[in-house]
N, C-alpha and C. Protein backbone atom coordinates (compact mmCIF):
# COMPACT_ATOMS: atom_id res chain seq x y z
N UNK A 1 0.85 -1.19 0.00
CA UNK A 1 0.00 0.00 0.00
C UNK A 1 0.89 1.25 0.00
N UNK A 2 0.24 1.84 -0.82
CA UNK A 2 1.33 4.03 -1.32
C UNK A 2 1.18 4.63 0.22
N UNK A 3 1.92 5.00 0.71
CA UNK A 3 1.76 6.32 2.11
C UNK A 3 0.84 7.11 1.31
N UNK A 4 0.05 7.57 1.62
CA UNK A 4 -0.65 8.94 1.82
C UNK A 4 -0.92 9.60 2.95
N UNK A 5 -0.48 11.18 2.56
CA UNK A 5 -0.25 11.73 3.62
C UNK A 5 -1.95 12.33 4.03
N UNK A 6 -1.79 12.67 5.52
CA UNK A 6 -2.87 13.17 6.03
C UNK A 6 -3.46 14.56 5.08
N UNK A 7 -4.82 14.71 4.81
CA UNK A 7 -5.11 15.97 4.58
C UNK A 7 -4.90 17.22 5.43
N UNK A 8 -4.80 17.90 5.23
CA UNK A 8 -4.02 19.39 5.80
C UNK A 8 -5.19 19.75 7.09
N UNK A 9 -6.43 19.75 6.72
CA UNK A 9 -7.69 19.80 7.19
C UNK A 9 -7.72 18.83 8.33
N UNK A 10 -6.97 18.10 8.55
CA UNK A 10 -7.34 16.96 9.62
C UNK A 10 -6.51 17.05 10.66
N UNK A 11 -5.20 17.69 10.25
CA UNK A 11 -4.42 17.44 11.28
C UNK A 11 -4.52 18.32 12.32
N UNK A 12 -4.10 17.94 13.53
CA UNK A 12 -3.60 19.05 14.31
C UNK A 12 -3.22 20.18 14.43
N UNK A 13 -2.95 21.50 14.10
CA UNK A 13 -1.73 22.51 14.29
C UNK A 13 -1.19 22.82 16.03
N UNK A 14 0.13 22.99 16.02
CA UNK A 14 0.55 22.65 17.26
C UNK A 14 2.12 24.38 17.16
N UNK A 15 1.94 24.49 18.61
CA UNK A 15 2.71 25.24 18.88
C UNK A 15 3.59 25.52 19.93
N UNK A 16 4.82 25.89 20.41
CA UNK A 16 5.50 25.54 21.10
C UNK A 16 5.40 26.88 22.62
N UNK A 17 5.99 26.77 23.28
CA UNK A 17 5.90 28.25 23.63
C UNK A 17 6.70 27.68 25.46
N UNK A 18 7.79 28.90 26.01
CA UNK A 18 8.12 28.63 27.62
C UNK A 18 7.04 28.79 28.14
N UNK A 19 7.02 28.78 29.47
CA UNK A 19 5.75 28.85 29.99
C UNK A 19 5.47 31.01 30.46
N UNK A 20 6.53 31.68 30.70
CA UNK A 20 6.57 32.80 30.92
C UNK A 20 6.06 33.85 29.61
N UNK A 21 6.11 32.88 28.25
CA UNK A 21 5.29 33.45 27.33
C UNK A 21 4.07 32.69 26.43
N UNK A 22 3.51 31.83 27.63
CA UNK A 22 2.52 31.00 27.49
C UNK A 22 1.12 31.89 26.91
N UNK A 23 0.97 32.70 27.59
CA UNK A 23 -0.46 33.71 27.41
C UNK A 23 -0.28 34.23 25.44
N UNK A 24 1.00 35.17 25.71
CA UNK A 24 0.86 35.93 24.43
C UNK A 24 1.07 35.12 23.01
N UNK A 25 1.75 33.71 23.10
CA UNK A 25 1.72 32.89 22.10
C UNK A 25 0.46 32.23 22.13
N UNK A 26 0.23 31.54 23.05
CA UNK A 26 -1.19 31.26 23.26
C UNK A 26 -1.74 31.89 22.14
N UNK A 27 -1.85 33.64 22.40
CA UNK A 27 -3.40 34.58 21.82
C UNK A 27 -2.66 34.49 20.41
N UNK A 28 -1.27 34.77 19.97
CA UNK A 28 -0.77 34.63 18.71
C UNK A 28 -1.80 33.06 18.20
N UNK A 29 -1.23 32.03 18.62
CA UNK A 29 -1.96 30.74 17.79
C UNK A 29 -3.33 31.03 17.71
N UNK A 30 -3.96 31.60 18.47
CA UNK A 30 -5.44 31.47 18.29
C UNK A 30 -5.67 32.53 16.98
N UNK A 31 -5.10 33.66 16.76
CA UNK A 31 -5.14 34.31 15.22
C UNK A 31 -4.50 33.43 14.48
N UNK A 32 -4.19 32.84 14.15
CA UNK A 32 -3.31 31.71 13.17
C UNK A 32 -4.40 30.25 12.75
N UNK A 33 -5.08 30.20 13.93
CA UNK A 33 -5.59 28.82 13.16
C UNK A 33 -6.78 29.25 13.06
N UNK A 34 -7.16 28.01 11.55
CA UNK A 34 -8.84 28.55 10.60
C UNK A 34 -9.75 28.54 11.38
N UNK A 35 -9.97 27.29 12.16
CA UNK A 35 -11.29 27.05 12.72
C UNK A 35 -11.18 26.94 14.23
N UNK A 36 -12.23 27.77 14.80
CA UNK A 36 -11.85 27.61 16.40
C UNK A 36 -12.58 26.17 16.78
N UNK A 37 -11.76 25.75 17.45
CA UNK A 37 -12.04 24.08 18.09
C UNK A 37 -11.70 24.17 19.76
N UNK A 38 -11.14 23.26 20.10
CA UNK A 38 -10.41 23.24 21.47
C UNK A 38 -8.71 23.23 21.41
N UNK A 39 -8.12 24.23 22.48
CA UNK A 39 -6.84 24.32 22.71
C UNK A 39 -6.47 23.67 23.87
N UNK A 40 -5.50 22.70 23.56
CA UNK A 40 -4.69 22.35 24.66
C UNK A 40 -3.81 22.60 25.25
N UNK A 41 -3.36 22.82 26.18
CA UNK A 41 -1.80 23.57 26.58
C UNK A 41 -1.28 22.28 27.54
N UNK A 42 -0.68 21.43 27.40
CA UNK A 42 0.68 20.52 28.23
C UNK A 42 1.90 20.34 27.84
N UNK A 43 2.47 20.15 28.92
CA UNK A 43 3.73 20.25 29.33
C UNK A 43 4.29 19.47 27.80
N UNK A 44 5.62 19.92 27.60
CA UNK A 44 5.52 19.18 26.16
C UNK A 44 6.90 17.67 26.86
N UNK A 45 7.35 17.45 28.56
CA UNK A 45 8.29 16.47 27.92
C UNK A 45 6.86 15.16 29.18
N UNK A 46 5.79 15.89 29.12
CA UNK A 46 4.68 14.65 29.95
C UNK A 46 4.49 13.70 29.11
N UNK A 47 5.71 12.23 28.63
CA UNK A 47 4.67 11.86 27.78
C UNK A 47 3.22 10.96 28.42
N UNK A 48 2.43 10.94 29.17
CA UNK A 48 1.12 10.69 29.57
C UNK A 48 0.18 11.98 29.56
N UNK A 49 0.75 12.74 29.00
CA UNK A 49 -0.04 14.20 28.73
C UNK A 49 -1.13 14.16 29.79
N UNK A 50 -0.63 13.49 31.47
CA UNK A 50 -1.23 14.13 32.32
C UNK A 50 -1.74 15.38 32.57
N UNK A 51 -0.70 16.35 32.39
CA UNK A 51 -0.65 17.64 33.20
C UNK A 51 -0.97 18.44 31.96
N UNK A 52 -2.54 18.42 31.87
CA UNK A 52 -3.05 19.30 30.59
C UNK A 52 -3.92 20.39 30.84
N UNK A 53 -4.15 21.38 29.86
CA UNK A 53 -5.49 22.18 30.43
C UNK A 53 -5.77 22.61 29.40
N UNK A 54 -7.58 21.80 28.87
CA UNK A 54 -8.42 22.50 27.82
C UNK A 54 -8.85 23.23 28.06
N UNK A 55 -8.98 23.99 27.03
CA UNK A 55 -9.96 25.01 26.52
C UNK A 55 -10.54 25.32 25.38
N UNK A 56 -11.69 25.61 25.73
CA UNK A 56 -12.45 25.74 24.77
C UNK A 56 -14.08 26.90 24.59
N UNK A 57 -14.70 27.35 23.54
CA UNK A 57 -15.15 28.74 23.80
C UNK A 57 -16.67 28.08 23.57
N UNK A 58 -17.83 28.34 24.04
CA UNK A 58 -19.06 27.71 24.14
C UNK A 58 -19.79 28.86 24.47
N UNK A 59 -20.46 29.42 23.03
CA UNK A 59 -21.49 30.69 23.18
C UNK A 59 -20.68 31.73 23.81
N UNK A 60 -20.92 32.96 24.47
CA UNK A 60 -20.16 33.88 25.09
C UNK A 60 -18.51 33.39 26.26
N UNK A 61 -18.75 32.29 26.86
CA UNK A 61 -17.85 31.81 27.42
C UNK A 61 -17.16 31.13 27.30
N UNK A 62 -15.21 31.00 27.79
CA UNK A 62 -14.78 30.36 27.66
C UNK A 62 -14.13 29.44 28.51
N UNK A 63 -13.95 27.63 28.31
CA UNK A 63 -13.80 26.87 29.31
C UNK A 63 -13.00 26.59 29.53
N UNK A 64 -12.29 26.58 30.99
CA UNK A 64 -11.06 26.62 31.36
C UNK A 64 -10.94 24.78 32.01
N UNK A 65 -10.76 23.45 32.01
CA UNK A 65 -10.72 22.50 31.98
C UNK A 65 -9.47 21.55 32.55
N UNK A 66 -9.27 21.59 33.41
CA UNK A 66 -7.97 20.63 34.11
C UNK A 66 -8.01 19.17 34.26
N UNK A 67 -6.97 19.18 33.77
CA UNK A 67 -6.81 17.05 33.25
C UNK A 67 -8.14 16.90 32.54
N UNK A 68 -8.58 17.57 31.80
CA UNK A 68 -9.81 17.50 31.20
C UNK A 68 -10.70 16.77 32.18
N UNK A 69 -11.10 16.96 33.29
CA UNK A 69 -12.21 17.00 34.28
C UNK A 69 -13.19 18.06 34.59
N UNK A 70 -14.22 17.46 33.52
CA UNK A 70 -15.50 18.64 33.37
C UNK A 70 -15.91 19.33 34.82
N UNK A 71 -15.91 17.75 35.34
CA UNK A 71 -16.39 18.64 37.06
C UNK A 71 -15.74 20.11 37.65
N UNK A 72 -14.49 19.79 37.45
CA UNK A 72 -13.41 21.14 37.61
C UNK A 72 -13.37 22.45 37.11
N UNK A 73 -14.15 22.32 35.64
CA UNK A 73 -14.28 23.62 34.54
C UNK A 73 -14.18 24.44 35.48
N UNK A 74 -13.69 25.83 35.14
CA UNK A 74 -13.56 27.26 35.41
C UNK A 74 -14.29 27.74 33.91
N UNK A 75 -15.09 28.82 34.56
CA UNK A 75 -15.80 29.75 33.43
C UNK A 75 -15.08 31.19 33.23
N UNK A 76 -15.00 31.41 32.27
CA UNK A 76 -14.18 33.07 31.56
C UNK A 76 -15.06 33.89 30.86
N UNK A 77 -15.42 34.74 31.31
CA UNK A 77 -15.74 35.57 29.98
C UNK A 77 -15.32 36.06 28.72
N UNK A 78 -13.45 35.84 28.64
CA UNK A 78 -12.90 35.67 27.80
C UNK A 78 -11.54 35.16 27.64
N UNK A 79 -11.25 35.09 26.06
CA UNK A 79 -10.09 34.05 26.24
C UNK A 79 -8.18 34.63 26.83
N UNK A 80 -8.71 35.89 27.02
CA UNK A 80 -7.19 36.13 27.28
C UNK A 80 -7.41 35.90 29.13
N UNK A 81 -8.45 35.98 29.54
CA UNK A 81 -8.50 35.87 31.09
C UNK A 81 -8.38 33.82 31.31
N UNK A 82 -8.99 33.79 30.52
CA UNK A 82 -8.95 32.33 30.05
C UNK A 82 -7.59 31.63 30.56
N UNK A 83 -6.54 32.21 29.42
CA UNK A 83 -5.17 31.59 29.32
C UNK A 83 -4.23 32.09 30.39
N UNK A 84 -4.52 33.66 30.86
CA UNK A 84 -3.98 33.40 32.12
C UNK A 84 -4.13 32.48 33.20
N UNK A 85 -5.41 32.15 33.74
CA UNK A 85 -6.04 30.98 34.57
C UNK A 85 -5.53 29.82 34.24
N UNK A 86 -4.99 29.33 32.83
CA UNK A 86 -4.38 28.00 32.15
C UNK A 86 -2.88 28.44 32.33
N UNK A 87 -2.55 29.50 32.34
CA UNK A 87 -0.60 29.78 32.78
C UNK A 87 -0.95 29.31 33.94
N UNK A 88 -1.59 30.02 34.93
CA UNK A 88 -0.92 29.23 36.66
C UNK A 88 -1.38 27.76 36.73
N UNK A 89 -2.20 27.42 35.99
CA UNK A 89 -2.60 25.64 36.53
C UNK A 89 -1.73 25.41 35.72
N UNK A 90 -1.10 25.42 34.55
CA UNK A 90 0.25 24.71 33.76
C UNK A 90 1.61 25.04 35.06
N UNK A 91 1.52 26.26 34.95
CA UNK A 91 3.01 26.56 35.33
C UNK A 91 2.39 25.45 37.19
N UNK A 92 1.85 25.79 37.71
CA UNK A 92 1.87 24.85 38.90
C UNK A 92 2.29 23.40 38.48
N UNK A 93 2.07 22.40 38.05
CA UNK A 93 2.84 21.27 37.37
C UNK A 93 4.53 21.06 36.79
N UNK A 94 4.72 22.28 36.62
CA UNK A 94 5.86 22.66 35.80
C UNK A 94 7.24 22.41 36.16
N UNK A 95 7.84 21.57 36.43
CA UNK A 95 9.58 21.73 36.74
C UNK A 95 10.10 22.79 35.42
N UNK A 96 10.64 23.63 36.32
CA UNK A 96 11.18 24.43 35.22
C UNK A 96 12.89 24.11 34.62
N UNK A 97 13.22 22.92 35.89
CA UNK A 97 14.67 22.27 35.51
C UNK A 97 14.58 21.49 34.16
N UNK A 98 13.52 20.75 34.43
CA UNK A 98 13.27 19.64 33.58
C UNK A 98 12.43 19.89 32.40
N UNK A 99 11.41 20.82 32.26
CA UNK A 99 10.12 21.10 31.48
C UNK A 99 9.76 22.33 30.93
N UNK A 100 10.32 22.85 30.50
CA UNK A 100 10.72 24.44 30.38
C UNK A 100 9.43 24.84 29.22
N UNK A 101 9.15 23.93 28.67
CA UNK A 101 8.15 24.06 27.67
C UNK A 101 6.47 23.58 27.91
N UNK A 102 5.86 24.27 26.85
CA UNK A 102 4.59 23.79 26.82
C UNK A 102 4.02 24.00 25.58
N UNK A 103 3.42 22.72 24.99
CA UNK A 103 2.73 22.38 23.96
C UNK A 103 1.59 22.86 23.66
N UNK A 104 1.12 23.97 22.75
CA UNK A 104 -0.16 24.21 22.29
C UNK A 104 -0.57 23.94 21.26
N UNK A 105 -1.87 22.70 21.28
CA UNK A 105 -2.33 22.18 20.41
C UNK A 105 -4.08 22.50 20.28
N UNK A 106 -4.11 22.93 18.66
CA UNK A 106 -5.41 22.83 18.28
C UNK A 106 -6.32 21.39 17.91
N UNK A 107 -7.33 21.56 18.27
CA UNK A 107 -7.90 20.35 18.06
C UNK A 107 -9.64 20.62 17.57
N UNK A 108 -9.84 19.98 16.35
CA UNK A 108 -11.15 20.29 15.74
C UNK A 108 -12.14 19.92 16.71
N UNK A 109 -13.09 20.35 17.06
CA UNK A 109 -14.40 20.09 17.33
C UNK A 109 -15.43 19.77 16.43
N UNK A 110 -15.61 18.21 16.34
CA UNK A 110 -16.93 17.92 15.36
C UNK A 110 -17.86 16.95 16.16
């Protein structure tokens, strides 16, 4: 069987960012990608991508989501208050010896 590669439309877009400029890359990726879906922000060396925090925007508000445990949601009125609230629950997890980074990933909502 030929490799074929994924359609462009399907994949992920993903972005890197320290955690001290977590917020303003954050708001950079969110002008960058087509369709708003859900953003993830974890640690990028977790590989059990324990230590995560969704978000995602639902009518006027946006949801702030730890270890993706709905029970937990935090509500925002918007997304830059949003991603600050997702800097301190990331950076709380964070060895900054070991983990200096954090992964922001888009993810479609269908």
């Amino acid at each position: 069987m030929k490799y074929q590669s994924i359609p462009e439309q399907l994949t992920n877009q993903v972005s890197i960012s320290c955690i001290e400029n977590l917020v303003h890359e954050s708001q950079k990726f969110l002008q960058e990608i087509t369709s708003l879906g859900a953003v993830v922000l974890r640690i990028a060396d977790n590989e059990g991508n324990k230590n995560h925090t969704l978000l995602y925007q639902d009518q006027a508000y946006v949801y702030v989501v730890p270890q993706a445990e709905e029970q937990n949601a935090l509500i925002y009125g918007n997304w830059e208050e949003a991603l600050h609230a997702s800097k301190r629950l990331t950076a709380a997890g964070l060895n900054l010896q070991n983990q200096p980074h954090i992964v922001i990933e888009h993810h479609s909502l269908q």
